[in-house]
Protein backbone atom coordinates (compact mmCIF):
# COMPACT_ATOMS: atom_id res chain seq x y z
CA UNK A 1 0.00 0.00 0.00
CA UNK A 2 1.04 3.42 -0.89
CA UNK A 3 1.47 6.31 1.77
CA UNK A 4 0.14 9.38 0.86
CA UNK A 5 3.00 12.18 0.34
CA UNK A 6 4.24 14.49 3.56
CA UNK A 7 3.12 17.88 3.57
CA UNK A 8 6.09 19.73 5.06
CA UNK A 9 4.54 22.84 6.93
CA UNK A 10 6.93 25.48 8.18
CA UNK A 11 3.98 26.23 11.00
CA UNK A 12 4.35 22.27 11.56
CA UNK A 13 8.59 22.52 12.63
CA UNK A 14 7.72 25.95 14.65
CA UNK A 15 4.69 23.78 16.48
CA UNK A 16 7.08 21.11 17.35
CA UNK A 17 10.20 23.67 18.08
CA UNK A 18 8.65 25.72 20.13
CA UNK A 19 6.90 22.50 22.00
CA UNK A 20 10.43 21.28 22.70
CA UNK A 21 12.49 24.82 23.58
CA UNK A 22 10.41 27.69 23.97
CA UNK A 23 10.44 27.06 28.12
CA UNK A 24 13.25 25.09 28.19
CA UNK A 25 15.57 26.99 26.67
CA UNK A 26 13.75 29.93 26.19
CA UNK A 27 14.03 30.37 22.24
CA UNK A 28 11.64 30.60 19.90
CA UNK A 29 11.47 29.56 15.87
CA UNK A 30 9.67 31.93 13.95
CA UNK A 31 9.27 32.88 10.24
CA UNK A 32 11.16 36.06 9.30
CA UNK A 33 11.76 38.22 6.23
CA UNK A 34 14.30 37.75 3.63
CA UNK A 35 17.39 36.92 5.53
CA UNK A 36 17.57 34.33 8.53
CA UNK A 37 18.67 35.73 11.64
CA UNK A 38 19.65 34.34 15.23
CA UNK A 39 18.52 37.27 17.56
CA UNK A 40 19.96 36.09 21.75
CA UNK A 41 17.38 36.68 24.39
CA UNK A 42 17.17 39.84 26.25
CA UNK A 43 17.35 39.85 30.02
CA UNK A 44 13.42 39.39 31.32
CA UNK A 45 11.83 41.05 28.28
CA UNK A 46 12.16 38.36 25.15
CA UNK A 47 12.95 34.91 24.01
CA UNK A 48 15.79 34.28 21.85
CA UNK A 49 14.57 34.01 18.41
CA UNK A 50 15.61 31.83 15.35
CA UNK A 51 14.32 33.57 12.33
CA UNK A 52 14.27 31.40 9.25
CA UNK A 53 13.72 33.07 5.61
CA UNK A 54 10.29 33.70 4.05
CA UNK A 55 8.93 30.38 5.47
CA UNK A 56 10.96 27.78 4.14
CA UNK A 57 10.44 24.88 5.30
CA UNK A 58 14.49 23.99 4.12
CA UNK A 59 15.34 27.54 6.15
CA UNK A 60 14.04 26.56 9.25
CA UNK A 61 15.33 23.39 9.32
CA UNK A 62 18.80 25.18 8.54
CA UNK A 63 18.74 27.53 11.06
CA UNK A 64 17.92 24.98 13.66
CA UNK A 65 20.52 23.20 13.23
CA UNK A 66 23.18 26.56 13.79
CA UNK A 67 21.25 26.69 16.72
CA UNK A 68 21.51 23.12 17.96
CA UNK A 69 25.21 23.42 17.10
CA UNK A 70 26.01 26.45 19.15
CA UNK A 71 26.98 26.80 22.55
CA UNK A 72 26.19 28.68 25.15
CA UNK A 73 28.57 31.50 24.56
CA UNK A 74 27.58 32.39 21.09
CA UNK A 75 23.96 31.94 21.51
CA UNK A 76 24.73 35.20 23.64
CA UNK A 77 25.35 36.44 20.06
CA UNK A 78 23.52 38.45 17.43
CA UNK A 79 24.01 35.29 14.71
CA UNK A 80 25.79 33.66 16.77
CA UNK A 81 28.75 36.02 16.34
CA UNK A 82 29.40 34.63 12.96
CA UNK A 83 30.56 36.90 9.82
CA UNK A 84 28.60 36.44 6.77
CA UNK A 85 29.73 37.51 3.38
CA UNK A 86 26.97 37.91 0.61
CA UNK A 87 27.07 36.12 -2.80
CA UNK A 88 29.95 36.45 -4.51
CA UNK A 89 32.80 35.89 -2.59
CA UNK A 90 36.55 35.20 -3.38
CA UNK A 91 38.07 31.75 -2.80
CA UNK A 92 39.50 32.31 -0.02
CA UNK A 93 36.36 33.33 1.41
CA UNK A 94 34.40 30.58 0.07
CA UNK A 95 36.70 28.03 1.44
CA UNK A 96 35.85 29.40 4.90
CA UNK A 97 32.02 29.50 4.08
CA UNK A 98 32.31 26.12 3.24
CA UNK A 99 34.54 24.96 6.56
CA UNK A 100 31.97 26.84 8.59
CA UNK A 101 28.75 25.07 7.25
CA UNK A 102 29.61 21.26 7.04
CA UNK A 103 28.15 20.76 10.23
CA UNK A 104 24.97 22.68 10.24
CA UNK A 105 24.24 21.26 6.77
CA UNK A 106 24.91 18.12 7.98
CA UNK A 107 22.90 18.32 10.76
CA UNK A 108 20.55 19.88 8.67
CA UNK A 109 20.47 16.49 6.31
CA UNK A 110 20.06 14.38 9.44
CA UNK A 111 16.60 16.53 10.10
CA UNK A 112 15.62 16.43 7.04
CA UNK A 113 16.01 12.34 6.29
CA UNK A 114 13.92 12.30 10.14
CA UNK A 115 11.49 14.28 8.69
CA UNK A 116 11.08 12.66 5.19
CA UNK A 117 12.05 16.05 3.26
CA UNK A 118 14.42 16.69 0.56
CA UNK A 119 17.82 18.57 1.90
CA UNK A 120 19.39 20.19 -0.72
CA UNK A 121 22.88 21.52 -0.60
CA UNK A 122 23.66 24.73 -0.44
CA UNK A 123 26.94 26.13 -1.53
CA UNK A 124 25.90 29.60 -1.71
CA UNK A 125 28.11 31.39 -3.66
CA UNK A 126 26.37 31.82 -7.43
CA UNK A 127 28.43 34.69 -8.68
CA UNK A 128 31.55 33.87 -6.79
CA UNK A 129 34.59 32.09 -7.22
CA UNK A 130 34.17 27.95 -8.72
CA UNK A 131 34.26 25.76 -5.71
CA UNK A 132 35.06 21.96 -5.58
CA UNK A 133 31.69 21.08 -5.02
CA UNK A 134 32.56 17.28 -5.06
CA UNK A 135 34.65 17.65 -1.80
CA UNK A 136 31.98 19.73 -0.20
CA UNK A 137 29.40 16.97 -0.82
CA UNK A 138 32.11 14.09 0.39
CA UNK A 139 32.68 16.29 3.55
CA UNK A 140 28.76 16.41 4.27
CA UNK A 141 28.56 12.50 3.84
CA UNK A 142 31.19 11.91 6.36
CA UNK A 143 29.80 14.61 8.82
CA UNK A 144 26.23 13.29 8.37
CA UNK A 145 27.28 9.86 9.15
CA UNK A 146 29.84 10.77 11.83
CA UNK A 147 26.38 12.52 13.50
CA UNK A 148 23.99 9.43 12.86
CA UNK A 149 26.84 6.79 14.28
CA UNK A 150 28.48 9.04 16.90
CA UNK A 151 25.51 10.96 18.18
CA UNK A 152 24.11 14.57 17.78
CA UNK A 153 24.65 17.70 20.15
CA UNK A 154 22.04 16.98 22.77
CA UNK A 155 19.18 19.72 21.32
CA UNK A 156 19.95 18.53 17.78
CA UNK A 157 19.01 14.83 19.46
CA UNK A 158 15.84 15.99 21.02
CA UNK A 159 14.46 17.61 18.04
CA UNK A 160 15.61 14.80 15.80
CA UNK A 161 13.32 12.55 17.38
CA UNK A 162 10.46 14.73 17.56
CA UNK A 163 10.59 14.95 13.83
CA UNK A 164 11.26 11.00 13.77
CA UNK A 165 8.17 10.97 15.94
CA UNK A 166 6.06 13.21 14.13
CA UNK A 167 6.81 11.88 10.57
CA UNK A 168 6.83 8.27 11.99
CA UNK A 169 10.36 7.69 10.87
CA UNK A 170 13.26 5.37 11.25
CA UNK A 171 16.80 6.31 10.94
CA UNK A 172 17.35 2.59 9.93
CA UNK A 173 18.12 3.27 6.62
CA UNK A 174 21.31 4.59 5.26
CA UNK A 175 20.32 8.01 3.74
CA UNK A 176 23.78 9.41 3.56
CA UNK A 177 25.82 8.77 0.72
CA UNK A 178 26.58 10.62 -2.54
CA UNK A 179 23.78 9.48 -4.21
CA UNK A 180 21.28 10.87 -1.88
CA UNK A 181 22.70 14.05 -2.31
């Protein structure tokens, strides 16, 4: 028998966010504007807020996992105190990009296969210098797998299985190869 196909609802990942963090760690996912932005908490007036772009179902998911990723100290930070260059950056630059986000895409990969949604890479860089592309993908297969076999920051675990919960999952399967890319 056929299953019908998974409607992935951005409202959906900010119900089941928000369920797991919003008094625990006193954050909050919520759709922004054009550009995601981590925004910290300020003292006895407002949750930290994860703001994922224009509802994205992919950008949330993204976003979380920066979050999930970061300690304590940067989550004290606008963005977590990260730089961000815009499209179009030097090799040099991109090189860094591309050091920086192994881990939250792969994280972001692990989500996604929990939830049953396509993860798309993102190299993010379309008027920039070329990029080995091919290493960046091998890098995200061995970070993906190294977070499926040796475990997943603690928040990245909890929400993982909420969304293996709520999408009636299994992580069973081997969804992280080059293929599945």
């Amino acid at each position: 028998m056929q299953q019908s196909p998974m409607i992935h609802s951005s409202d959906h990942l900010i119900e089941i966010f928000n369920g797991l963090f919003a008094t625990t760690h006193n954050t909050l996912l919520v759709c922004g504007g054009s550009e995601p932005v981590y925004r910290p908490a300020e003292t006895g007036v407002e949750p930290a807020r994860i703001e994922f772009a224009y509802g994205y179902y992919s950008s949330a998911l993204h976003e979380i996992a920066h979050w999930c990723l970061a300690g304590e100290r940067r989550r004290k930070l606008v963005d977590y105190g990260y730089w961000y260059h815009e499209d179009g950056r030097p090799a040099e630059l991109q090189a860094e990009f591309e050091k920086v986000e192994i881990k939250p895409q792969a994280l972001e990969w692990v989500f996604s296969a929990a939830a049953s949604s396509r993860f798309r890479v993102s190299l993010d860089n379309l008027d920039g210098t070329p990029h080995d592309e091919a290493r960046f993908r091998g890098n995200l297969v061995r970070q993906a797998r190294e977070f499926v076999t040796g475990g997943l920051p603690e928040r990245g675990e909890l929400f993982m299985r909420a969304l293996l919960e709520n999408y009636s999952r299994d992580m069973s399967q081997d969804y992280f190869s080059l293929d599945q890319l």
